[in-house]
C-alpha atoms as a PDB file:
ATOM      1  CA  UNK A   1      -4.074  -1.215  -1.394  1.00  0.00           C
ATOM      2  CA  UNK A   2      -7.392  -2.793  -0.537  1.00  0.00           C
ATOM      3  CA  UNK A   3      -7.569  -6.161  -0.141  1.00  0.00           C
ATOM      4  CA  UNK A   4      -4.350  -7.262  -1.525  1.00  0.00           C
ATOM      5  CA  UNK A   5      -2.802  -4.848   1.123  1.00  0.00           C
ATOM      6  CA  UNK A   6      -4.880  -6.383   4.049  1.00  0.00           C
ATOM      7  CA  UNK A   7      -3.996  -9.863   3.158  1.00  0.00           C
ATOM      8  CA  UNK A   8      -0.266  -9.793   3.838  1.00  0.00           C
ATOM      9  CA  UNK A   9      -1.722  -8.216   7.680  1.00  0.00           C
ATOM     10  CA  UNK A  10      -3.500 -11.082   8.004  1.00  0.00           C
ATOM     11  CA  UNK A  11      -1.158 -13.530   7.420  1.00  0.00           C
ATOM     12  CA  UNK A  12       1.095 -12.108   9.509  1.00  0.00           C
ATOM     13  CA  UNK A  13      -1.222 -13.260  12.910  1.00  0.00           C
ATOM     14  CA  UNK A  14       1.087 -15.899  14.705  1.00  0.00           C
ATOM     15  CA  UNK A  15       1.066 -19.952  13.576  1.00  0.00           C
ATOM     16  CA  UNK A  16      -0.176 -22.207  13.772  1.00  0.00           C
ATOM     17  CA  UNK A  17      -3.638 -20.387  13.350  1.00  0.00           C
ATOM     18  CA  UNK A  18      -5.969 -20.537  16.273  1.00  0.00           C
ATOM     19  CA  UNK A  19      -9.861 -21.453  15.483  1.00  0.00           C
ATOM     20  CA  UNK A  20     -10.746 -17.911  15.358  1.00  0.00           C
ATOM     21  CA  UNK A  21      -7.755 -17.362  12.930  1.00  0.00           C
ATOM     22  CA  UNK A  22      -8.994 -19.934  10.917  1.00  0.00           C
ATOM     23  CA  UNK A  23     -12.809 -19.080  11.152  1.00  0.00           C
ATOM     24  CA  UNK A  24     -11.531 -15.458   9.417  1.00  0.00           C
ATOM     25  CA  UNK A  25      -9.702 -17.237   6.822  1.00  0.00           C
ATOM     26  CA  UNK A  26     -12.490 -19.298   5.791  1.00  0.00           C
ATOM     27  CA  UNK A  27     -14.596 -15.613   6.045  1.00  0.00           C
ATOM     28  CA  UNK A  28     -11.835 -13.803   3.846  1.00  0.00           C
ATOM     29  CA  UNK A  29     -12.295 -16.225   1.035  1.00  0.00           C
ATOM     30  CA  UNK A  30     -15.785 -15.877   0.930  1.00  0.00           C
ATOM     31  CA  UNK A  31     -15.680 -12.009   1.274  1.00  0.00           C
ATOM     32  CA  UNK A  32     -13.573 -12.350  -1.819  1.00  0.00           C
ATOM     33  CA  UNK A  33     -15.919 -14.564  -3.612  1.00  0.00           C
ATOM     34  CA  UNK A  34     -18.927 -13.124  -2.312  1.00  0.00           C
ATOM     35  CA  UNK A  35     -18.684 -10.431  -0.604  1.00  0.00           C
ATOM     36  CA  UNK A  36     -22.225 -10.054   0.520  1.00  0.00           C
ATOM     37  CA  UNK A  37     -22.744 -13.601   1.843  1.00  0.00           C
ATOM     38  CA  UNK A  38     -19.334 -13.022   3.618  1.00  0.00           C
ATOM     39  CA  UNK A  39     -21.269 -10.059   5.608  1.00  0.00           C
ATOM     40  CA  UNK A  40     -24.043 -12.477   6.828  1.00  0.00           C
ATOM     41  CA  UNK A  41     -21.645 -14.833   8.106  1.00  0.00           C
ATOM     42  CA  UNK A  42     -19.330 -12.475   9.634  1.00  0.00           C
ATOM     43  CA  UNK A  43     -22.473 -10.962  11.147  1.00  0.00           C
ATOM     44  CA  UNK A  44     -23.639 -14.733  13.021  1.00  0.00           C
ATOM     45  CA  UNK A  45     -20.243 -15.126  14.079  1.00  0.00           C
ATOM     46  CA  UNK A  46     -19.727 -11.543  15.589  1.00  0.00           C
ATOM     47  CA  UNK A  47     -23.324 -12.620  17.552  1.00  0.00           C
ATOM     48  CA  UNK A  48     -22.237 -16.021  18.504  1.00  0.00           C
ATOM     49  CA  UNK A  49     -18.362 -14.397  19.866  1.00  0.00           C
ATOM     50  CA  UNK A  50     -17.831 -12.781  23.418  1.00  0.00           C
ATOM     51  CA  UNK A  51     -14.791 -10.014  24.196  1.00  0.00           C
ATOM     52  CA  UNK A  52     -11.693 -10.185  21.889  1.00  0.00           C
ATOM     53  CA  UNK A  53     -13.218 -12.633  19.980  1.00  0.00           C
ATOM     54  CA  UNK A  54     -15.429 -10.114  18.494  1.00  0.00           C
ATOM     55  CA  UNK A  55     -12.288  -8.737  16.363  1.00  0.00           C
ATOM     56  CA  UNK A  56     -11.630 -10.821  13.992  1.00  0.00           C
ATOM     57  CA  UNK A  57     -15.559 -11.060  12.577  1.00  0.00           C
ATOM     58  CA  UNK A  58     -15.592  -7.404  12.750  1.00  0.00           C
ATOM     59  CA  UNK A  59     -11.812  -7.708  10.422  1.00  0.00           C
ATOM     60  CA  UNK A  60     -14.343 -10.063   7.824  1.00  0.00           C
ATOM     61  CA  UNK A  61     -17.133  -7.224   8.164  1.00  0.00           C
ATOM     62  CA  UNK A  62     -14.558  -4.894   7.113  1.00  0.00           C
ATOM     63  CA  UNK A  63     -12.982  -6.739   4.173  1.00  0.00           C
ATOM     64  CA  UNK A  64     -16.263  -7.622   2.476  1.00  0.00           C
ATOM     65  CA  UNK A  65     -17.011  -4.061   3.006  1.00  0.00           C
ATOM     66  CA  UNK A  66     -14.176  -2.992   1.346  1.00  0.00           C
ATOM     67  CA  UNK A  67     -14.494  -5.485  -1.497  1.00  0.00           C
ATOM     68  CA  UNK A  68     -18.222  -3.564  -2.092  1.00  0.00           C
ATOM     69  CA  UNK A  69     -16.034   0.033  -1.782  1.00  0.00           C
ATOM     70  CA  UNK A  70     -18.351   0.567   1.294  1.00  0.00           C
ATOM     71  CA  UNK A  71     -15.261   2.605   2.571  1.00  0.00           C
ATOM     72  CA  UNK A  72     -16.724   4.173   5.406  1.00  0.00           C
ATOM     73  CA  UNK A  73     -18.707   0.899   6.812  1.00  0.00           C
ATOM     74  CA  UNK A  74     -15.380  -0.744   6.089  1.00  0.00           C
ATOM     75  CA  UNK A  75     -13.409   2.128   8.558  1.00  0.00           C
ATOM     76  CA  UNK A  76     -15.788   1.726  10.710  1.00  0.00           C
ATOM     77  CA  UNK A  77     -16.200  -2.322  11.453  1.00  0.00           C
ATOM     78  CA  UNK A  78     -12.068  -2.252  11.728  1.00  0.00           C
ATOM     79  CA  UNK A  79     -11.634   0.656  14.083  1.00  0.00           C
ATOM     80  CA  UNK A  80     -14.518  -1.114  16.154  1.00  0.00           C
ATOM     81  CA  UNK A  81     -12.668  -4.512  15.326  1.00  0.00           C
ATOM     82  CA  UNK A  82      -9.997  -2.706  17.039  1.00  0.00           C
ATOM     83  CA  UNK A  83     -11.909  -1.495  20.177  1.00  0.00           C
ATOM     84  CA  UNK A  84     -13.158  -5.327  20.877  1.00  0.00           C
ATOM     85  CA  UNK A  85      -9.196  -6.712  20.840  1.00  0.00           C
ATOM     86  CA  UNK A  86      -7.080  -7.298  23.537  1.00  0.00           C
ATOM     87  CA  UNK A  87      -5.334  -3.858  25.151  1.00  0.00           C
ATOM     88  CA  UNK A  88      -1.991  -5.758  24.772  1.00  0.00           C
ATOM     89  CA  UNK A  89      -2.746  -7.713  21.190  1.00  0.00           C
ATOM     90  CA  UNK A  90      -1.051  -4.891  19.758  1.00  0.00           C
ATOM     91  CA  UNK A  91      -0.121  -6.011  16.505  1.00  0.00           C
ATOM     92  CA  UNK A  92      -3.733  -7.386  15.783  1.00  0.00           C
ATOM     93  CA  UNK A  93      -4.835  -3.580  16.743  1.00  0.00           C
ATOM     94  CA  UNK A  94      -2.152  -2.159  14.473  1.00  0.00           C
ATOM     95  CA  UNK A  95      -3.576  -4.243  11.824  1.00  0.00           C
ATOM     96  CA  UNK A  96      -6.906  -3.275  12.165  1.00  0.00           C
ATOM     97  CA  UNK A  97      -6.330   0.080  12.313  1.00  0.00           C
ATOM     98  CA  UNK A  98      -4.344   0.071   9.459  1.00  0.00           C
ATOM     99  CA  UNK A  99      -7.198  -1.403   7.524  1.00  0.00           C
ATOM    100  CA  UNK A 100      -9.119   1.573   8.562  1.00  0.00           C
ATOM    101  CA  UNK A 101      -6.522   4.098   7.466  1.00  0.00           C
ATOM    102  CA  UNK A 102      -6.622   2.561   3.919  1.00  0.00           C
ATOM    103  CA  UNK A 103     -10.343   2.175   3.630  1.00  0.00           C
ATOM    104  CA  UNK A 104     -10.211   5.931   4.291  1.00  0.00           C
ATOM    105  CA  UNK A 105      -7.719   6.977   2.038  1.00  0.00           C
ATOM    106  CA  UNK A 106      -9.369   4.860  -0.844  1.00  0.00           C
ATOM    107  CA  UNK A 107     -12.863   6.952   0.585  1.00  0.00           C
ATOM    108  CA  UNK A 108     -10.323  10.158  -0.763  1.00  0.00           C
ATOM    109  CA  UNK A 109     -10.862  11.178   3.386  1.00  0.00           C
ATOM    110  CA  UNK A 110      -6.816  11.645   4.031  1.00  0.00           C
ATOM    111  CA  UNK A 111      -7.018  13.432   7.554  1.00  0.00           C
ATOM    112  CA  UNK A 112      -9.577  10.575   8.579  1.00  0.00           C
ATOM    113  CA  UNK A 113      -6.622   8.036   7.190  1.00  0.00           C
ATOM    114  CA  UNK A 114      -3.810   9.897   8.613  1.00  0.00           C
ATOM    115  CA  UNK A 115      -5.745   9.380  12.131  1.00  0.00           C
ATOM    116  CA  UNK A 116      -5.979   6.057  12.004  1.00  0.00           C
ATOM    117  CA  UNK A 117      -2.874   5.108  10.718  1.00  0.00           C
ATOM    118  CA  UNK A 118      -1.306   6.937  13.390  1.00  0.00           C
ATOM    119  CA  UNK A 119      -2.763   4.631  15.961  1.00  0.00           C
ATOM    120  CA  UNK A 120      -1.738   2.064  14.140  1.00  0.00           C
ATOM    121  CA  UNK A 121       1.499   2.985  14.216  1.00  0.00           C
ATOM    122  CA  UNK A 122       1.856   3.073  17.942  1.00  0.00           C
ATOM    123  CA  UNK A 123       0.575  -0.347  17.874  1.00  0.00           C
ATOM    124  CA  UNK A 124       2.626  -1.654  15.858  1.00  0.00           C
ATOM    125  CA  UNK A 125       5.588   0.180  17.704  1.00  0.00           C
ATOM    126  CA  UNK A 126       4.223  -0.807  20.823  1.00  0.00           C
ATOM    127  CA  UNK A 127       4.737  -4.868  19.610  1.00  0.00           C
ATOM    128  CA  UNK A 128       7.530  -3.934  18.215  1.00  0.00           C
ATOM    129  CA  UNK A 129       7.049  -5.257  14.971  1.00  0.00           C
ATOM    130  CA  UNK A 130       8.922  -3.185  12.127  1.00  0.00           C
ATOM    131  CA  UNK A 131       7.501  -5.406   9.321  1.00  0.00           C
ATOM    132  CA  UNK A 132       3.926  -3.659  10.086  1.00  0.00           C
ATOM    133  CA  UNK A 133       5.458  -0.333  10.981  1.00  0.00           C
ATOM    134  CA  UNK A 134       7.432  -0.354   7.863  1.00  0.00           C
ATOM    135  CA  UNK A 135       4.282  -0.996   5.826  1.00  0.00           C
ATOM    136  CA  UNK A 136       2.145   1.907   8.001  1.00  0.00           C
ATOM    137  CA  UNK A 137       4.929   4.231   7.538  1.00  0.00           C
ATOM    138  CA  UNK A 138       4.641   3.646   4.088  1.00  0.00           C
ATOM    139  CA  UNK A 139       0.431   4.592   4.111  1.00  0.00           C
ATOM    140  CA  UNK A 140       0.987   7.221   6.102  1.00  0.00           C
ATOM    141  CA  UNK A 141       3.069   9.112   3.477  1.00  0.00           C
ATOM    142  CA  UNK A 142       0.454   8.623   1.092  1.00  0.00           C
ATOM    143  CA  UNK A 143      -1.729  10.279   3.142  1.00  0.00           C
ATOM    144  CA  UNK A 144       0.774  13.357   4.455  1.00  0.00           C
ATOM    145  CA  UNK A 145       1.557  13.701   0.691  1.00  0.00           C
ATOM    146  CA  UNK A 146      -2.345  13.970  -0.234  1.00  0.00           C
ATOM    147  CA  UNK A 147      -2.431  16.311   2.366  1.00  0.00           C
ATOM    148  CA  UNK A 148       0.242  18.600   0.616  1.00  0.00           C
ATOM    149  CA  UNK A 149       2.580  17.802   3.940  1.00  0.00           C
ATOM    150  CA  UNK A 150       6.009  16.639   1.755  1.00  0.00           C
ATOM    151  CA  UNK A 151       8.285  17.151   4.424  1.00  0.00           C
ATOM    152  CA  UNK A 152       6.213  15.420   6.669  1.00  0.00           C
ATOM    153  CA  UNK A 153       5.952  12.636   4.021  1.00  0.00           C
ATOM    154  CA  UNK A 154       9.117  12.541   3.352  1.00  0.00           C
ATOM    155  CA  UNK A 155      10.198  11.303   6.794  1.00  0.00           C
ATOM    156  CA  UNK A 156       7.382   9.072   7.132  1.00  0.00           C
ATOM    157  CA  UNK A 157       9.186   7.501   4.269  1.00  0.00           C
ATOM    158  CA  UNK A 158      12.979   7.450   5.461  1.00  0.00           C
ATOM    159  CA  UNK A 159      11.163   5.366   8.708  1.00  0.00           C
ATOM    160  CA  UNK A 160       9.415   3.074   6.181  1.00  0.00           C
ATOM    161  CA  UNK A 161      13.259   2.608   4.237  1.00  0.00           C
ATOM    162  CA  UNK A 162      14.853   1.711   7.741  1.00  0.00           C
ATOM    163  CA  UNK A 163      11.875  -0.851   8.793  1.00  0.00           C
ATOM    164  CA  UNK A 164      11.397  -2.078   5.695  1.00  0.00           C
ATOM    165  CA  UNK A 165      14.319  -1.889   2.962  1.00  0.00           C
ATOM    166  CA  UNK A 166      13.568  -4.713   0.527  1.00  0.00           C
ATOM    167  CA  UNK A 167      10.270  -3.574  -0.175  1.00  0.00           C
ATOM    168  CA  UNK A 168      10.386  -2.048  -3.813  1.00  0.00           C
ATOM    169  CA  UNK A 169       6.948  -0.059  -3.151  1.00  0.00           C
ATOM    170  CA  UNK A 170       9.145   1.828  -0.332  1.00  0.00           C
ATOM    171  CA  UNK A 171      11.997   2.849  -2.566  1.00  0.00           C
ATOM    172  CA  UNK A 172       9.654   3.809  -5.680  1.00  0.00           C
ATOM    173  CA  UNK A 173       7.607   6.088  -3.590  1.00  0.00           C
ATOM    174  CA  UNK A 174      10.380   7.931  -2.278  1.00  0.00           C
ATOM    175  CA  UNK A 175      11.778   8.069  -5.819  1.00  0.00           C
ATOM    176  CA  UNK A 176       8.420   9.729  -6.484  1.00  0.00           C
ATOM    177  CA  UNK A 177       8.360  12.142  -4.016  1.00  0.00           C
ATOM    178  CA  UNK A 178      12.178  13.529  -4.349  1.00  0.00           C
ATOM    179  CA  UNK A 179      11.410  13.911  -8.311  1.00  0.00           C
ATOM    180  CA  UNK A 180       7.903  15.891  -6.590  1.00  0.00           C
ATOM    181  CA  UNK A 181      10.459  18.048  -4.622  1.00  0.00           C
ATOM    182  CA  UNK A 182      12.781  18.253  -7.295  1.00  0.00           C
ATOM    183  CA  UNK A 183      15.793  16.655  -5.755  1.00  0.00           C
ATOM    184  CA  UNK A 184      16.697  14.828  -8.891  1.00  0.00           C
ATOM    185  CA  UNK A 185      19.965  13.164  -7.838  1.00  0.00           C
ATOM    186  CA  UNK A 186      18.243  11.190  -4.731  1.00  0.00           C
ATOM    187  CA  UNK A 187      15.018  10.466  -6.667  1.00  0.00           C
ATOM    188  CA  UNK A 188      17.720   8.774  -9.213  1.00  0.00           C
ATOM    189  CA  UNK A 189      19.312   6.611  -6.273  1.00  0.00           C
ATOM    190  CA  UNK A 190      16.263   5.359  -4.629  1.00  0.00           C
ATOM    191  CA  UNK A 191      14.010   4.274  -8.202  1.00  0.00           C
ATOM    192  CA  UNK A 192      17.783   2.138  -8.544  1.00  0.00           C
ATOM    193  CA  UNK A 193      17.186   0.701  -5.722  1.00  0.00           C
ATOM    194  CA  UNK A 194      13.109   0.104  -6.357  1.00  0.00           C
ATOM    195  CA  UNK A 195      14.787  -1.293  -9.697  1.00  0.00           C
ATOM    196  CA  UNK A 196      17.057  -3.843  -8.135  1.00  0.00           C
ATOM    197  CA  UNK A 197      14.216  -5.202  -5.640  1.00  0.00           C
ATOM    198  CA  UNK A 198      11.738  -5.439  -8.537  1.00  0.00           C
ATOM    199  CA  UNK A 199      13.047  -5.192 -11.981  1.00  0.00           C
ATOM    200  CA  UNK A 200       9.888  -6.117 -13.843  1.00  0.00           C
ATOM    201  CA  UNK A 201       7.687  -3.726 -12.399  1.00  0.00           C
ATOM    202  CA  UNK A 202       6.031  -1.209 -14.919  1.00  0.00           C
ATOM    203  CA  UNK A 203       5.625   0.762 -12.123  1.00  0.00           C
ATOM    204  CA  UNK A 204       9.174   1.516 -11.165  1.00  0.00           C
ATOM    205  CA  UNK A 205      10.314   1.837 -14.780  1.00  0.00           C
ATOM    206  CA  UNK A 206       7.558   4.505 -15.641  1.00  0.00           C
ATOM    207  CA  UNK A 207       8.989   6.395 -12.713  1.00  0.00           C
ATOM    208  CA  UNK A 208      12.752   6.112 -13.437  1.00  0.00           C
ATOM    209  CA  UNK A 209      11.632   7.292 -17.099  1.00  0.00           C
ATOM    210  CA  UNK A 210      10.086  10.557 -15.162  1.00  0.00           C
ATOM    211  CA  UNK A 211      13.415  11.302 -13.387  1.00  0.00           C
ATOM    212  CA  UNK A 212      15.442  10.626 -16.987  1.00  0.00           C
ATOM    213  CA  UNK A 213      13.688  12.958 -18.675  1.00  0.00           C
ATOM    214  CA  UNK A 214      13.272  15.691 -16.065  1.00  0.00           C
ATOM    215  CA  UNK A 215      16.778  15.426 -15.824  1.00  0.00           C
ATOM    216  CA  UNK A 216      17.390  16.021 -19.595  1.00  0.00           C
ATOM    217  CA  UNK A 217      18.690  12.181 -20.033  1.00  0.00           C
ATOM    218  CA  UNK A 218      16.020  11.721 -22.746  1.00  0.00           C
ATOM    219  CA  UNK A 219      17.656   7.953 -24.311  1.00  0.00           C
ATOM    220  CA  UNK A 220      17.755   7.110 -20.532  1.00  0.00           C
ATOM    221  CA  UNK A 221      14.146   7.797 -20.317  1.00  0.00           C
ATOM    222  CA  UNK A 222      13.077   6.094 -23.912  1.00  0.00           C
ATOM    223  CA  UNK A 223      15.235   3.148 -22.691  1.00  0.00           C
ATOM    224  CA  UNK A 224      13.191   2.771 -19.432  1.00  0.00           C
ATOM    225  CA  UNK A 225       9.848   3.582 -21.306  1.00  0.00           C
ATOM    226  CA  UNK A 226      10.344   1.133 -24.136  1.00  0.00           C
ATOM    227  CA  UNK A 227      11.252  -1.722 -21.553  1.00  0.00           C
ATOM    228  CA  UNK A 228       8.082  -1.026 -19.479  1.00  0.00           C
ATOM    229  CA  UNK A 229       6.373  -1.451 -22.681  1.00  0.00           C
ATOM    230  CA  UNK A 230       7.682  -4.363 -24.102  1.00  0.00           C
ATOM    231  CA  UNK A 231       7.806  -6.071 -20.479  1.00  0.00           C
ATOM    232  CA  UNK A 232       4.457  -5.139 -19.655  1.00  0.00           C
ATOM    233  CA  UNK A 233       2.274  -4.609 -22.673  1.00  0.00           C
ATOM    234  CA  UNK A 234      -1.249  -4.664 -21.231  1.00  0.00           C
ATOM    235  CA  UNK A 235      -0.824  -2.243 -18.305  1.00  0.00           C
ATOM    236  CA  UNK A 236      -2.198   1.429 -18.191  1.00  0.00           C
ATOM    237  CA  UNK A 237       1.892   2.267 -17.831  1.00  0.00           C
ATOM    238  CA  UNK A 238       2.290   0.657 -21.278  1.00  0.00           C
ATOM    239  CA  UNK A 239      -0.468   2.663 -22.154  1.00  0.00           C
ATOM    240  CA  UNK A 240       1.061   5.713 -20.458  1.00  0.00           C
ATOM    241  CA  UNK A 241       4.583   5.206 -21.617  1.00  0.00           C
ATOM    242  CA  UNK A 242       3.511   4.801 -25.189  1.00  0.00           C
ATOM    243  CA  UNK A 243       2.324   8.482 -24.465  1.00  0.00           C
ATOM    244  CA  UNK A 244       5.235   9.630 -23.439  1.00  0.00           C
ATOM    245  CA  UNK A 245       7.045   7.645 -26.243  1.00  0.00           C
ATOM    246  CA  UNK A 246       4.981   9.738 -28.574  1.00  0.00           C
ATOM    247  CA  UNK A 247       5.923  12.952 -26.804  1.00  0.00           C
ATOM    248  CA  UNK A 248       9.942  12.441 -27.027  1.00  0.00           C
ATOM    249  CA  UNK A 249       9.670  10.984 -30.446  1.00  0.00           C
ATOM    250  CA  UNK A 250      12.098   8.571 -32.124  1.00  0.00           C
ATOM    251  CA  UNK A 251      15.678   8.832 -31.025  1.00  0.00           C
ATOM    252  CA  UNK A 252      18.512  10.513 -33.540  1.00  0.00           C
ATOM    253  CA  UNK A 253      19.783   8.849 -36.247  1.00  0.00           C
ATOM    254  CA  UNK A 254      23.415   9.218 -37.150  1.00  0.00           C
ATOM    255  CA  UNK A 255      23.465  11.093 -39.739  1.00  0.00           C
ATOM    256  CA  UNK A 256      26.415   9.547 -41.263  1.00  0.00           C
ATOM    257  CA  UNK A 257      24.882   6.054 -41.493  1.00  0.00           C
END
């Protein structure tokens, strides 16, 4: 999540940018430099701006906050980012309010997250913009499921698979969560479909090695573990594959060869 989540919410603000728009870009790329002097100058422009305006310093404040794991500062300059926007700039308050939800969940505060993600779902229904909604969807089932609510996660996810079905993160996390209920068979359909949208990641093949073995398919699981290390040797899946590599041991020889 963090700020490789927000950035993708950022860019998604309508072209061509506006000054303001590109006033927080220029901010963003300090925050990610410097994430300290990013503060100061988000702070002179929130004093120099007037109504709406005042959103999108308060969106720097938050980012450079976040960058610093100030989690709570960083909840709190979005949801305020939020109060300063326009009543009908929905998806700019859906945005910011899905920055908040994250900066909570990374602050391990999931009923503060689930909170604001759920107003930043209405915004983002209320703009009607299933790119975002997709994406929130997604966040709020990591907070439902941190909350032990599966079932509620679960259809948080089946709404983040209808507004968003090419993203791979989608797909693997429901993968993930049928394989947590024990519904082995759909867990099995969805990481092929995380698979097909993102073959490479170590991520998805680490998962689909889970499901093999659990499912007593334990070549289909050294197959997927041995790929995710030999794909992606210097990730902690490598690392945790190798581990599970260990566990299985070597496959059977024939013994007539």
């Amino acid at each position: 999540m963090l700020l490789a989540a927000f950035l993708p919410l950022i860019a998604a603000a309508s072209a061509p940018p506006t000054l303001e728009q590109t006033k927080l870009a220029v901010c963003v790329e300090q925050a990610s430099k410097d994430p300290t002097t990013a503060i100061v100058t988000a702070s002179g422009w929130l004093g120099e701006a007037a109504g709406p305006d005042r959103a999108l310093p308060q969106q720097c404040l938050g980012i450079a906050d976040t960058l610093l794991q100030r989690w709570k500062q960083a909840e709190d300059a979005f949801l305020t980012g939020r109060g300063f926007a326009a009543e009908n700039d929905y998806g700019l308050r859906a945005r910011l309010a899905a920055m908040a939800g994250n900066a909570a969940l990374a602050d391990g505060r999931a009923e503060a997250g689930l909170a604001d993600l759920d107003l930043a779902l209405a915004d983002a229904k209320a703009a009607g913009d299933t790119q975002i909604a997709g994406g929130i969807q997604l966040d709020r089932s990591r907070a439902l499921v941190a909350l032990g609510r599966l079932d509620d996660a679960g259809a948080a996810l089946a709404e983040a698979r209808n507004d968003t079905p090419k993203d791979s993160e989608t797909w693997l996390l429901s993968a993930t969560l049928a394989r947590r209920m024990k519904n082995l068979a759909q867990a099995q359909e969805w990481i092929e479909a995380a698979a097909k949208l993102a073959p490479q990641d170590p991520r998805i093949g680490l998962e689909a090695g889970v499901i093999a073995e659990l499912d007593g398919r334990d070549e289909a699981a050294r197959k997927s573990w041995q790929s995710v290390v030999g794909l992606s040797p210097d990730t902690p899946e490598a690392k945790t594959a190798k581990s599970y590599l260990d566990q299985i041991g070597p496959a059977a020889q024939d013994g007539g060869k």
